[in-house]
C-alpha atoms as a PDB file:
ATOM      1  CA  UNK A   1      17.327  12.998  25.979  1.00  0.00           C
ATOM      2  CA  UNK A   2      15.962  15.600  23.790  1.00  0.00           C
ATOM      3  CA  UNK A   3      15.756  16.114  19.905  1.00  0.00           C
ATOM      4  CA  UNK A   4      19.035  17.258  18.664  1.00  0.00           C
ATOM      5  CA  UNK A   5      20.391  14.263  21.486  1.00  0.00           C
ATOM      6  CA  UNK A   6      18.478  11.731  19.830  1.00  0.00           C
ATOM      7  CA  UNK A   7      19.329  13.006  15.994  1.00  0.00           C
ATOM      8  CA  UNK A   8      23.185  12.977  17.082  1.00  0.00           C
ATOM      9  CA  UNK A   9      23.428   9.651  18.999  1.00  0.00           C
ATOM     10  CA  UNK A  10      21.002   7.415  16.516  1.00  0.00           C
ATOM     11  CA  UNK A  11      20.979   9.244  13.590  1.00  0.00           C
ATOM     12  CA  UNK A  12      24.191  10.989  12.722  1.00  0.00           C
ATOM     13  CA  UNK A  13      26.474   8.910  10.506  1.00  0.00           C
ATOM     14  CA  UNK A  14      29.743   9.398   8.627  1.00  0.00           C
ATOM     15  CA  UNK A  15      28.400  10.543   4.560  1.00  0.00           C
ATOM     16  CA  UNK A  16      31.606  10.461   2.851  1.00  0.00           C
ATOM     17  CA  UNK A  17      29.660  10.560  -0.321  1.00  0.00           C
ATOM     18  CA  UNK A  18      28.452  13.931   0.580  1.00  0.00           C
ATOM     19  CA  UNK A  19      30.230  17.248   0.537  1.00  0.00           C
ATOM     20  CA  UNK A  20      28.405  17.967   3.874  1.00  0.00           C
ATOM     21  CA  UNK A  21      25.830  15.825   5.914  1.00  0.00           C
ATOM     22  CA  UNK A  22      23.847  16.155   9.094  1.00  0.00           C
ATOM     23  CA  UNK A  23      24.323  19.296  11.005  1.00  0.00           C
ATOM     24  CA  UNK A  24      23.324  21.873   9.228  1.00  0.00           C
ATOM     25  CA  UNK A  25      20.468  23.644   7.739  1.00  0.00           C
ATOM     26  CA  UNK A  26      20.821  21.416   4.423  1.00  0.00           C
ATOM     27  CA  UNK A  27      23.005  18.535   3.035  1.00  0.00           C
ATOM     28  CA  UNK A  28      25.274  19.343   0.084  1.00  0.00           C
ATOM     29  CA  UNK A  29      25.452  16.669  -2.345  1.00  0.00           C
ATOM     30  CA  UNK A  30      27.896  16.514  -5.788  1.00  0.00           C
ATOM     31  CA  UNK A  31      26.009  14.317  -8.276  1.00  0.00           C
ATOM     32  CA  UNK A  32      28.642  12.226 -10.426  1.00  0.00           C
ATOM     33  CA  UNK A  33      29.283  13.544 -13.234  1.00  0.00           C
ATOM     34  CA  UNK A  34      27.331  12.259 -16.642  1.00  0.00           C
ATOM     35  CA  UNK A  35      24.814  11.356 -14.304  1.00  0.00           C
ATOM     36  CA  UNK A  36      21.002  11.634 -14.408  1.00  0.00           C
ATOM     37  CA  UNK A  37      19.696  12.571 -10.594  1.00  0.00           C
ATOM     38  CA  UNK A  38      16.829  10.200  -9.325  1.00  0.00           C
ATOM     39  CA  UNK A  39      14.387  11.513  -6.116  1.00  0.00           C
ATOM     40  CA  UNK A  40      11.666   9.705  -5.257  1.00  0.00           C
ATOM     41  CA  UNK A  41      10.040   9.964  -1.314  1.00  0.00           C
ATOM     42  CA  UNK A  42       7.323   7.149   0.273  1.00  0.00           C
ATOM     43  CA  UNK A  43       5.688   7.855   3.912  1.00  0.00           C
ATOM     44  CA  UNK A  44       4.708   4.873   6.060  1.00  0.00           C
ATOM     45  CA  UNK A  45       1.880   5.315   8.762  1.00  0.00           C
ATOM     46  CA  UNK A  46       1.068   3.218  11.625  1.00  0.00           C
ATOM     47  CA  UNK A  47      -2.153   1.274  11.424  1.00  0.00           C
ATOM     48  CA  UNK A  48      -2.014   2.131   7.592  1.00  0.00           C
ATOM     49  CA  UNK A  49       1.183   0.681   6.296  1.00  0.00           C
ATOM     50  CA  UNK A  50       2.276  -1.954   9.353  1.00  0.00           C
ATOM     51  CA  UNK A  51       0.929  -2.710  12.678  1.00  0.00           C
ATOM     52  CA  UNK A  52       1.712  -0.994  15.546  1.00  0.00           C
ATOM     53  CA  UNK A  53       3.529  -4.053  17.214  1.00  0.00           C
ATOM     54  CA  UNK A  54       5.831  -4.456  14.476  1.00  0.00           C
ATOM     55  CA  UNK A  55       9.500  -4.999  15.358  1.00  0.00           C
ATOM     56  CA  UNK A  56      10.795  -1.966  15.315  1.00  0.00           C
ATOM     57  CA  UNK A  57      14.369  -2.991  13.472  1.00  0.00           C
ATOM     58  CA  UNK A  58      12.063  -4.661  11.129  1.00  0.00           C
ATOM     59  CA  UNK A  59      10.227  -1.005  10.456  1.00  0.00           C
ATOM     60  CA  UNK A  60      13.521   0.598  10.103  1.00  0.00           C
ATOM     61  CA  UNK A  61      14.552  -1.636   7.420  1.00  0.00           C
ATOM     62  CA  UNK A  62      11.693  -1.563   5.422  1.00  0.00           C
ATOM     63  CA  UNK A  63      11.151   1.942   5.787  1.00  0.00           C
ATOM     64  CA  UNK A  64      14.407   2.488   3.540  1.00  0.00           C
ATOM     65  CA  UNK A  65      13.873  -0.727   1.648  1.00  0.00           C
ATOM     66  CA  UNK A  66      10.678   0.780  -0.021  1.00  0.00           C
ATOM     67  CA  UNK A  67      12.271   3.582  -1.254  1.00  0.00           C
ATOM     68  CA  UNK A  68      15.412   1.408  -2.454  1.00  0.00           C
ATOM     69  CA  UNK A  69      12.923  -0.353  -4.147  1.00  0.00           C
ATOM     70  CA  UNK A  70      12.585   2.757  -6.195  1.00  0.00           C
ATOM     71  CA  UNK A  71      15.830   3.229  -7.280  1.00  0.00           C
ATOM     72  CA  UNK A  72      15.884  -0.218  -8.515  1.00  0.00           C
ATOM     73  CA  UNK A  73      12.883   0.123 -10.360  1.00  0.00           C
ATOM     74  CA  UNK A  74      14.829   2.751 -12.495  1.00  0.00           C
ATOM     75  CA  UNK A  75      18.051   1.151 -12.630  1.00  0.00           C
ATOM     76  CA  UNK A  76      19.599   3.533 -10.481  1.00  0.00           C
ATOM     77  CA  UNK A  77      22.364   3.126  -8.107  1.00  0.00           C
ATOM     78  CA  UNK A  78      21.217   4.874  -4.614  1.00  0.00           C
ATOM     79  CA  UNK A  79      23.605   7.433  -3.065  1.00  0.00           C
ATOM     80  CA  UNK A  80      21.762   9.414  -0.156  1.00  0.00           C
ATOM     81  CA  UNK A  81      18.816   9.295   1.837  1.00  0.00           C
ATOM     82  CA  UNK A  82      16.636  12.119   4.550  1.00  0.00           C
ATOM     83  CA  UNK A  83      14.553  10.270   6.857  1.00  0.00           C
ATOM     84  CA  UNK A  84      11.583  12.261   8.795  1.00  0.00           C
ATOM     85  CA  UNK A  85      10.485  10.852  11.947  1.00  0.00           C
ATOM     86  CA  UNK A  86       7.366  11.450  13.787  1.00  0.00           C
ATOM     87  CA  UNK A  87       7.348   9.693  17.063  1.00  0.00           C
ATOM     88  CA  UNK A  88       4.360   9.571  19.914  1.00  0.00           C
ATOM     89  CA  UNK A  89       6.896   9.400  22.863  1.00  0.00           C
ATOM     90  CA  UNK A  90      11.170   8.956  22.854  1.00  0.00           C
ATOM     91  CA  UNK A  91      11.482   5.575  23.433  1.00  0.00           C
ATOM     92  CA  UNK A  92      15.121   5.001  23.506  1.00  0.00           C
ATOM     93  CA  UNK A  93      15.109   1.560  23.273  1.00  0.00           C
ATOM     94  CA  UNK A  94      12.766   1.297  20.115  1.00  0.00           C
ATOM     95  CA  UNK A  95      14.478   3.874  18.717  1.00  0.00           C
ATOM     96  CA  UNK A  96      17.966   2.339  18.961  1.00  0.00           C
ATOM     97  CA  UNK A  97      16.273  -0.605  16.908  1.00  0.00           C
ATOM     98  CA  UNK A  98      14.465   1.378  14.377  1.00  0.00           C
ATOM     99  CA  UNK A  99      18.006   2.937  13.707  1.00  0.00           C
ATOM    100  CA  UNK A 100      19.607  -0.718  13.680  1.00  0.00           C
ATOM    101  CA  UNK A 101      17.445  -1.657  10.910  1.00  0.00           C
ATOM    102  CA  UNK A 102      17.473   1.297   8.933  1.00  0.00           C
ATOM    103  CA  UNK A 103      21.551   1.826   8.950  1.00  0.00           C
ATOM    104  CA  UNK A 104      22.235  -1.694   8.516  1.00  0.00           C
ATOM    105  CA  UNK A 105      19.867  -1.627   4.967  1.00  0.00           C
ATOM    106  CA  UNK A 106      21.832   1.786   4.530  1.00  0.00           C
ATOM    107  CA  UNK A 107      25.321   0.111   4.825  1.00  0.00           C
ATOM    108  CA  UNK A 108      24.635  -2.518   2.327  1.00  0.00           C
ATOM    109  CA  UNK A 109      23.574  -0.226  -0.191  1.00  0.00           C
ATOM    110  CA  UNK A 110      26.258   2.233   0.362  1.00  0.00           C
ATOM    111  CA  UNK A 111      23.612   5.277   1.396  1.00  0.00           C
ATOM    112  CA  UNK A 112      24.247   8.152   2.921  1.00  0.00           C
ATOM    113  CA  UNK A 113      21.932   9.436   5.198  1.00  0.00           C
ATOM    114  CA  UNK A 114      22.370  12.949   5.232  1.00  0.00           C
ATOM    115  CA  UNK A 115      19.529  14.970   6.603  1.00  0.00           C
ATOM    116  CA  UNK A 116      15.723  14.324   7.806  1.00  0.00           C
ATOM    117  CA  UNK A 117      13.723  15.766  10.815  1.00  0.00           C
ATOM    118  CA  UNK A 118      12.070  14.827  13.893  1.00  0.00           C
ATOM    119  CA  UNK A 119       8.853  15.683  15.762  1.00  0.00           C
ATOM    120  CA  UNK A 120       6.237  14.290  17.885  1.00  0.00           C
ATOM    121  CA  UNK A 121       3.329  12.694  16.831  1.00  0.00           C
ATOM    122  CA  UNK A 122       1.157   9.997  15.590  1.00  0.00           C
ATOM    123  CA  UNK A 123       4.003   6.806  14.353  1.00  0.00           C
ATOM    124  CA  UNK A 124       4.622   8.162  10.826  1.00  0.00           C
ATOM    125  CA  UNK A 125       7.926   7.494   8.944  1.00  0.00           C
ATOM    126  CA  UNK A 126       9.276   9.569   5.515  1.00  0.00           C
ATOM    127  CA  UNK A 127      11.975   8.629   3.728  1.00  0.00           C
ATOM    128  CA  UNK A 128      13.613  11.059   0.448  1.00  0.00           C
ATOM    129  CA  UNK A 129      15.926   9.045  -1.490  1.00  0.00           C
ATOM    130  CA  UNK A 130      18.380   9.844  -4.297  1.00  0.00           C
ATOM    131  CA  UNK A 131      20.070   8.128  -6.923  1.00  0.00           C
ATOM    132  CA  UNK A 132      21.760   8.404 -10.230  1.00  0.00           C
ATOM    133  CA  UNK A 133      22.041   6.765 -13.158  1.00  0.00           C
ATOM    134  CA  UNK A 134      24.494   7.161 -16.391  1.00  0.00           C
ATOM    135  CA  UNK A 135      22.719   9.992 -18.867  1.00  0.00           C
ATOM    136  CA  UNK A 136      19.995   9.243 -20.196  1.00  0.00           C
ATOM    137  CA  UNK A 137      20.103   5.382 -19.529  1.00  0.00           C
ATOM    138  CA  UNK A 138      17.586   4.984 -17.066  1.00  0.00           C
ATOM    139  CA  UNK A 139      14.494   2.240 -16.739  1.00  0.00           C
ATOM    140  CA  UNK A 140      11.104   4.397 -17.435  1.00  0.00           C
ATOM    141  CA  UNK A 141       7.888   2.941 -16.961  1.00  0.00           C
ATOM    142  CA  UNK A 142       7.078   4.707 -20.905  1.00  0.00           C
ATOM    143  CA  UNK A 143       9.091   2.551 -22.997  1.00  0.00           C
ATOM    144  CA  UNK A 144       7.263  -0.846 -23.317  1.00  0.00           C
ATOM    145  CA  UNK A 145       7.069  -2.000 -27.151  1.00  0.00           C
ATOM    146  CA  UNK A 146       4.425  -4.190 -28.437  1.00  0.00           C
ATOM    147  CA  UNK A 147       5.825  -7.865 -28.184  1.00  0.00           C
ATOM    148  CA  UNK A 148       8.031  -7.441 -25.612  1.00  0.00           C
ATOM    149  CA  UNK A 149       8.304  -9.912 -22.648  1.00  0.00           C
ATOM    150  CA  UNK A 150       7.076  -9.343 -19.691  1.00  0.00           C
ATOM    151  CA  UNK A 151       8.772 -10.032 -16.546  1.00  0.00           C
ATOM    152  CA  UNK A 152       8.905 -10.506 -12.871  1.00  0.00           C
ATOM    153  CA  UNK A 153      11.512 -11.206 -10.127  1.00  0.00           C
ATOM    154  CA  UNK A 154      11.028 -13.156  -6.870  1.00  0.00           C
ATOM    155  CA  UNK A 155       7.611 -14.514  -5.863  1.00  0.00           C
ATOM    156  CA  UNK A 156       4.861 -12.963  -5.529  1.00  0.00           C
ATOM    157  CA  UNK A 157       1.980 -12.386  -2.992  1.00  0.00           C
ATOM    158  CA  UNK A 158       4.291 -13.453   0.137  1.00  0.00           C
ATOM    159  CA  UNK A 159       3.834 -10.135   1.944  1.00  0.00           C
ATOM    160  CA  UNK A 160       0.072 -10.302   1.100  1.00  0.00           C
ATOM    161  CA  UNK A 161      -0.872 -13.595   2.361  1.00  0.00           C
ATOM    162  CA  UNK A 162       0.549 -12.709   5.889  1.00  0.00           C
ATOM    163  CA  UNK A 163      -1.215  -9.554   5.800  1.00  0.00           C
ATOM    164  CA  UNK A 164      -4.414 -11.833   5.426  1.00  0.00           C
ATOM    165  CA  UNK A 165      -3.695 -14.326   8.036  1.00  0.00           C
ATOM    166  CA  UNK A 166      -2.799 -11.382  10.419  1.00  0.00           C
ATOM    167  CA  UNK A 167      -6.098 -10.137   9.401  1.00  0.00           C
ATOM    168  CA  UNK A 168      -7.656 -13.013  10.701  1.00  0.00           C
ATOM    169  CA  UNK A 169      -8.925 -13.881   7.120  1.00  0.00           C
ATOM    170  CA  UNK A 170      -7.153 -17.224   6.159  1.00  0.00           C
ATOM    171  CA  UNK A 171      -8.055 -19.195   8.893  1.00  0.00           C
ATOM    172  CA  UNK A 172      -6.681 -22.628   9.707  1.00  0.00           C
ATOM    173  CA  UNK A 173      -3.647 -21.934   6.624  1.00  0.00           C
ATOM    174  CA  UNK A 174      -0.014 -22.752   7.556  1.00  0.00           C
ATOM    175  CA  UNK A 175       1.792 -20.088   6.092  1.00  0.00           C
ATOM    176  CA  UNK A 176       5.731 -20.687   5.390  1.00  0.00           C
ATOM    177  CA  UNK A 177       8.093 -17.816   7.407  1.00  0.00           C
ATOM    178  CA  UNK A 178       8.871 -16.391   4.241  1.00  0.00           C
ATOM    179  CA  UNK A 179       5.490 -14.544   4.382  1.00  0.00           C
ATOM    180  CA  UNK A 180       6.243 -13.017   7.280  1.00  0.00           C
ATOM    181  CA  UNK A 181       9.525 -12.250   6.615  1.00  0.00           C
ATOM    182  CA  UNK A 182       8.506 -10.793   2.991  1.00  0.00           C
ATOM    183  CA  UNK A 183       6.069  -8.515   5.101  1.00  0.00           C
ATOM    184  CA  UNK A 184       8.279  -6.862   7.326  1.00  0.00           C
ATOM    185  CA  UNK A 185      12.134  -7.240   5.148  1.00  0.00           C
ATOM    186  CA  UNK A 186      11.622  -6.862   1.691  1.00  0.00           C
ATOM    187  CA  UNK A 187      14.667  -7.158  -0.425  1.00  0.00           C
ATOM    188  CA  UNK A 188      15.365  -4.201  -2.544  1.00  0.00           C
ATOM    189  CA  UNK A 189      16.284  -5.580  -6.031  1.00  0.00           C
ATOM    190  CA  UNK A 190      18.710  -3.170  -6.554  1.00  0.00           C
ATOM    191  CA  UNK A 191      21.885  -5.138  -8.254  1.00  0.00           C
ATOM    192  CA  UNK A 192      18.992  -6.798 -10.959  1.00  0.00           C
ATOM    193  CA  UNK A 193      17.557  -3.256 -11.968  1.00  0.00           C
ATOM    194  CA  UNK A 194      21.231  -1.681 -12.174  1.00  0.00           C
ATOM    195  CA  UNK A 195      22.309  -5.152 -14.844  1.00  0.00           C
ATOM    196  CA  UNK A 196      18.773  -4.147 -16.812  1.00  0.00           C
ATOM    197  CA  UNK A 197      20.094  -0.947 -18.095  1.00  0.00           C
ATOM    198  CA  UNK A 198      20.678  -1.211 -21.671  1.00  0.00           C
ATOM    199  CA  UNK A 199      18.677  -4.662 -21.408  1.00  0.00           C
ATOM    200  CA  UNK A 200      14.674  -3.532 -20.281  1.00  0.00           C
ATOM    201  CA  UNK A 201      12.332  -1.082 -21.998  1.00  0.00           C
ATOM    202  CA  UNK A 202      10.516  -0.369 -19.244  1.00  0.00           C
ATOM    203  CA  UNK A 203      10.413  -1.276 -16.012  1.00  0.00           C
ATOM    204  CA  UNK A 204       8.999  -0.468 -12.093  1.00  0.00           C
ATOM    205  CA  UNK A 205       8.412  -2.244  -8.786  1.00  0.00           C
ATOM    206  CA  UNK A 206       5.937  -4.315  -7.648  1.00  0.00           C
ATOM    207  CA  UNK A 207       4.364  -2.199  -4.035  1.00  0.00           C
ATOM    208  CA  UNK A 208       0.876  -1.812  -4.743  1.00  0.00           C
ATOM    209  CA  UNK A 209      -0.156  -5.223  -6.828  1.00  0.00           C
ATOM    210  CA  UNK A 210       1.471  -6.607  -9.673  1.00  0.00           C
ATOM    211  CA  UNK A 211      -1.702  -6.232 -11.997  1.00  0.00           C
ATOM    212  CA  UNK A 212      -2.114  -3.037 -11.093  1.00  0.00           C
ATOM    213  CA  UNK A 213       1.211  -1.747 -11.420  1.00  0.00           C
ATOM    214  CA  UNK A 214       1.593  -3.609 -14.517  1.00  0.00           C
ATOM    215  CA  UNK A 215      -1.131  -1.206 -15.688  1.00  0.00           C
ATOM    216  CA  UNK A 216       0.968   1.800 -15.195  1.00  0.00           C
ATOM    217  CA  UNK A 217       3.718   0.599 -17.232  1.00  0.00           C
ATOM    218  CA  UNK A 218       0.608  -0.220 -19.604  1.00  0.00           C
ATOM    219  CA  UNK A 219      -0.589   3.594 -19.398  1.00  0.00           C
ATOM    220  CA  UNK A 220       2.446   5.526 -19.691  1.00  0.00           C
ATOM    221  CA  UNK A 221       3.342   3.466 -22.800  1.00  0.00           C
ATOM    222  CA  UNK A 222       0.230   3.566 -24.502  1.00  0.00           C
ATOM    223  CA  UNK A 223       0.030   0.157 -24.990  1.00  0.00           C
ATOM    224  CA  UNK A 224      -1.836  -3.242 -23.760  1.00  0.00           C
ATOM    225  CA  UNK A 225      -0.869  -6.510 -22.252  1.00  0.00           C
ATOM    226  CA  UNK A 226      -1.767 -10.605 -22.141  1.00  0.00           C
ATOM    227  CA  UNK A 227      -0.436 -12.108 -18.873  1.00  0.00           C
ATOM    228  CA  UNK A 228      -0.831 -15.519 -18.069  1.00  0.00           C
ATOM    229  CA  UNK A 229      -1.617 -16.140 -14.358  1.00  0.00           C
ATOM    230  CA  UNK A 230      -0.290 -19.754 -14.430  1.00  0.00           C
ATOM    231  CA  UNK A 231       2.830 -18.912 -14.687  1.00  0.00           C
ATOM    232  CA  UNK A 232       2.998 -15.843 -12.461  1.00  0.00           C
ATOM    233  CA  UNK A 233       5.502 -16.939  -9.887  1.00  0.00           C
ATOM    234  CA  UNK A 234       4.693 -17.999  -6.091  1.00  0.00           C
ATOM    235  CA  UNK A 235       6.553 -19.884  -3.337  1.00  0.00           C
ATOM    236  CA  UNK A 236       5.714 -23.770  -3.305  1.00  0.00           C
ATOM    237  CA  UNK A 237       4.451 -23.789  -0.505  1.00  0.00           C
ATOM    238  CA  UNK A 238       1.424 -21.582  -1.327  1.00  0.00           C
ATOM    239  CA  UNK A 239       0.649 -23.967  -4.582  1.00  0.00           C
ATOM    240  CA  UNK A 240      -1.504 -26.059  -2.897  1.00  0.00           C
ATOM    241  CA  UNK A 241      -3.372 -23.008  -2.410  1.00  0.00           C
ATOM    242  CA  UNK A 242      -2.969 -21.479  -5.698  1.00  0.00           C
ATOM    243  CA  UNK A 243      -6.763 -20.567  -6.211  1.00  0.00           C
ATOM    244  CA  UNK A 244      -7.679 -19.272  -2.869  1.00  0.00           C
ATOM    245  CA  UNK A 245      -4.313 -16.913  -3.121  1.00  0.00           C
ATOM    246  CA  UNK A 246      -4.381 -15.553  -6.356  1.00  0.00           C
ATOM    247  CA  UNK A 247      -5.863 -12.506  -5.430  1.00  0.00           C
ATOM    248  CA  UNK A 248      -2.735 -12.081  -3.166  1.00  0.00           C
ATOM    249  CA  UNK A 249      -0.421 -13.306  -5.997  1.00  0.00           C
ATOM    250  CA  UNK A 250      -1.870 -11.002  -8.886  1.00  0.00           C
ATOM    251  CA  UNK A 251      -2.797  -7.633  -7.071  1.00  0.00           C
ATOM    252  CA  UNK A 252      -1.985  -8.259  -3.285  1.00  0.00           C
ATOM    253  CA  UNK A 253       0.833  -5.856  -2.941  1.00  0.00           C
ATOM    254  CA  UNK A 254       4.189  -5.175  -0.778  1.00  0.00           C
ATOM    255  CA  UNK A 255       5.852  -7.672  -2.670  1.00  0.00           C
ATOM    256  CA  UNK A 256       8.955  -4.650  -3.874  1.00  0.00           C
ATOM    257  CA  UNK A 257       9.981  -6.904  -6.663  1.00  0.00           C
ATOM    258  CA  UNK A 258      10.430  -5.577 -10.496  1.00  0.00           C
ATOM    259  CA  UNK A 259       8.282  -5.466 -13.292  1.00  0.00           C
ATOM    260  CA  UNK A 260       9.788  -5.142 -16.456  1.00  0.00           C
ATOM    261  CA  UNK A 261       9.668  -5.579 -20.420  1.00  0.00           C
ATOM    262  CA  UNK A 262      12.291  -6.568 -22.721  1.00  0.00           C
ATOM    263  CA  UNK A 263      12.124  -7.592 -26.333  1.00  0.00           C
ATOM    264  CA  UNK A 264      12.268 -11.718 -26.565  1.00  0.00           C
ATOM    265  CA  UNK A 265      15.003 -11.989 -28.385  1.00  0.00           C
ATOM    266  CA  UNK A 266      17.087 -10.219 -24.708  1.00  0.00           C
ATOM    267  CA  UNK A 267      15.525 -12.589 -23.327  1.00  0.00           C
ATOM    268  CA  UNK A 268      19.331 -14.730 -22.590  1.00  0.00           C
ATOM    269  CA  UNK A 269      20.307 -11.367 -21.681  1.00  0.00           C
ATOM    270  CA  UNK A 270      17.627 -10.767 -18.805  1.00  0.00           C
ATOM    271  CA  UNK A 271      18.548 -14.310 -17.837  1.00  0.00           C
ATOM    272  CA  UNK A 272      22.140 -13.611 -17.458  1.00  0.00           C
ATOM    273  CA  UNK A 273      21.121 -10.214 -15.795  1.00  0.00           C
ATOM    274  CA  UNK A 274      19.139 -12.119 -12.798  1.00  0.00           C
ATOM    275  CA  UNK A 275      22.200 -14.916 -12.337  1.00  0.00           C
ATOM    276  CA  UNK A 276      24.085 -12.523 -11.731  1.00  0.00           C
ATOM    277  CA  UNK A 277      22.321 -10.654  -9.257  1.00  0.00           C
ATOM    278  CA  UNK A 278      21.582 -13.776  -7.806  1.00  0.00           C
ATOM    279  CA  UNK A 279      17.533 -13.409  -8.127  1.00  0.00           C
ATOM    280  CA  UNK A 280      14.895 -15.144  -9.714  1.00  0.00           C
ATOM    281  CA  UNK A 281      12.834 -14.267 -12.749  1.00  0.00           C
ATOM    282  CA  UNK A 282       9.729 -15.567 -14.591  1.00  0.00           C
ATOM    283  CA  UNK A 283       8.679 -14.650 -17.804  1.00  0.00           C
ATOM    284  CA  UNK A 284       4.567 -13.933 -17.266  1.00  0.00           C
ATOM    285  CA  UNK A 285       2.746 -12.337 -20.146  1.00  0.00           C
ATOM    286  CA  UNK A 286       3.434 -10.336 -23.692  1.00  0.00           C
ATOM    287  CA  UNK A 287       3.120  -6.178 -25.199  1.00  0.00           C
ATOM    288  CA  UNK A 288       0.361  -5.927 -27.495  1.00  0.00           C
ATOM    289  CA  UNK A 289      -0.689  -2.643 -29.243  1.00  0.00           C
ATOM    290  CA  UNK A 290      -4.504  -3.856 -28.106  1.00  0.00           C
ATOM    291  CA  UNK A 291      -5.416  -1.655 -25.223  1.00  0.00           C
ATOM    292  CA  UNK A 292      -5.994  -2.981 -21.761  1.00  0.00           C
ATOM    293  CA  UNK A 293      -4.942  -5.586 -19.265  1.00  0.00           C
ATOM    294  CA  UNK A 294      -6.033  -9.096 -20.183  1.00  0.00           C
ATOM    295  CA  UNK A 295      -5.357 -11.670 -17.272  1.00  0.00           C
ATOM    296  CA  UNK A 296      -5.578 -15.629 -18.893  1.00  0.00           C
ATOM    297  CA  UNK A 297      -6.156 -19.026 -17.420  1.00  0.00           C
ATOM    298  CA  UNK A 298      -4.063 -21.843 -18.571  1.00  0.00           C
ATOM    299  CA  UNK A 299      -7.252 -22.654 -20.682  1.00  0.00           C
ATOM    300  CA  UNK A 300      -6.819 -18.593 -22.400  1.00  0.00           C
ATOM    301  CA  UNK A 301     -10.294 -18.134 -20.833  1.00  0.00           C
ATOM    302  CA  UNK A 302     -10.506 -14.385 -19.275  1.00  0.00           C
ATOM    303  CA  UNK A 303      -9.824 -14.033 -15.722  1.00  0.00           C
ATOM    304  CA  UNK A 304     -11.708 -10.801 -13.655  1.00  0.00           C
ATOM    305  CA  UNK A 305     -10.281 -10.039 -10.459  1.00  0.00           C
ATOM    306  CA  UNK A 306     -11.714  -7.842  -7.724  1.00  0.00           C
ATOM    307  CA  UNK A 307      -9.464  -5.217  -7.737  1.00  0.00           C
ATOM    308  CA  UNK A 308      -5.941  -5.107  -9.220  1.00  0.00           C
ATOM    309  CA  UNK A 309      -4.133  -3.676  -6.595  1.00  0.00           C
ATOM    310  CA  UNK A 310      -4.027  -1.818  -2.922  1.00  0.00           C
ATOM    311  CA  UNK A 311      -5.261   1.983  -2.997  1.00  0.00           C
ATOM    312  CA  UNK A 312      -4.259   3.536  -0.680  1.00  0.00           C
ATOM    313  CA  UNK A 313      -8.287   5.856  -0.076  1.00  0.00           C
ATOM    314  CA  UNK A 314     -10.286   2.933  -0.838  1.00  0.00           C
END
């Protein structure tokens, strides 16, 4: 099997949502019309964003479920997507999984995947994305207003804690599978950010640490925040281990749920919003026009983490 073999039995699917697809020198795409275009592109790197065992349907899923992640983040609903491949050795039969994964995710999301490339070299995986939203409706991380609400979907610090134990640095703790399975599947909260529109001020998605993306919504709206760790949200089974966690719950990362402020009085609305999508929500801190993040206690004494989030050269 050779390049344009592999791109044509794994990788070429029907893109009825593009004027024309894989097979030529570039896609063309026809945006809806009153529509706002939304690109965004993430790489993932062996040894720097998963393991080199992982499963490789697992990788192809999360691989598009990052970027999805995006879309959500902005309210938008995704439409097409080029994946770039770079691959030590053809391996058909991790390569038939990787594909598994990443149509599958594709499918349910109604995304076309209509272009990419393919080389050899070390594991590395890039994934374009594109998405629209109505005119000038989308979720910006620039529009928090003092005394909004801050919230947060799902749980958090899942994906983190099993990064740890894999690490080797939570030993003798039982972890629940949901860990795991946060680490390698993430679930895109696409259907929640599209039902924010008109609902949020601002919004993004939780990959690098909730604290410290929290701060970008912070610095792009010129504005500070109180949140209360207490009630940031966490599966029950890592309770027990509340304290020894936090780090992972606060700033550990991967987690790919939103972030988002609305003004309290939406705050029915937001409810409604998550029903519907069938997803959890918290309400976890407050806007304040006082600069800087301040993370609280349940006694409102000041709490200093570490670090806030994952960087990616430290």
């Amino acid at each position: 099997m050779n390049e344009f073999d592999l791109i044509r039995r794994y990788f070429t699917h029907g893109t009825p949502g593009a004027v024309l697809g894989v097979g030529d020198d570039a896609a063309i795409l026809r945006p809806t019309a009153g529509h706002d275009l939304h690109v965004s592109a993430d790489m993932l790197v062996s040894g720097r964003h998963f393991f080199a065992d992982v499963d490789p349907e697992a990788l192809g899923h999360k691989a598009l479920a990052v970027n999805l992640s995006d879309m959500a983040a902005m309210g938008a609903t995704p439409r097409w997507a080029l994946l770039a491949l770079a691959l030590p050795q053809l391996d058909e039969t991790w390569v038939a999984a990787f594909a598994r994964g990443f149509f599958t995710l594709a499918a349910a999301h109604g995304v076309g995947v209509v272009g990419g490339d393919t080389t050899r070299g070390p594991l590395t995986l890039s994934v374009t994305i594109m998405g629209e939203t109505p005119q000038g409706q989308a979720l910006r991380r620039d529009g928090a207003r003092a005394g909004d609400d801050i919230w947060v979907s799902g749980q958090l610090g899942l994906a983190a804690a099993a990064l740890q134990q894999r690490l080797g640095k939570l030993p003798g703790v039982t972890l629940p599978a949901d860990c795991l399975r946060q680490l390698e599947r993430p679930q895109p909260r696409v259907s929640l950010g599209k039902l924010l529109l008109g609902i949020a001020h601002a919004a993004l998605d939780v990959s690098d640490g909730f604290a410290a993306d929290l701060s970008h919504i912070l610095a792009r709206s010129h504005c500070g925040a109180e949140v209360w760790l207490d009630a940031l949200p966490a599966h029950p089974a890592l309770q027990p281990l509340r304290a020894q966690l936090l780090p992972c719950i606060a700033a550990g990362g991967d987690d790919y749920e939103l972030c988002f402020t609305a003004a309290p009085e939406r705050a029915a609305a937001v409810e409604a919003a998550a029903a519907a999508a069938g997803v959890m929500v918290c309400k976890v801190g407050r806007i304040s026009m006082v600069p800087g993040l301040r993370l609280l206690a349940g006694d409102g004494s000041a709490v200093q983490l570490e670090r806030l989030g994952y960087d990616h050269f430290v």
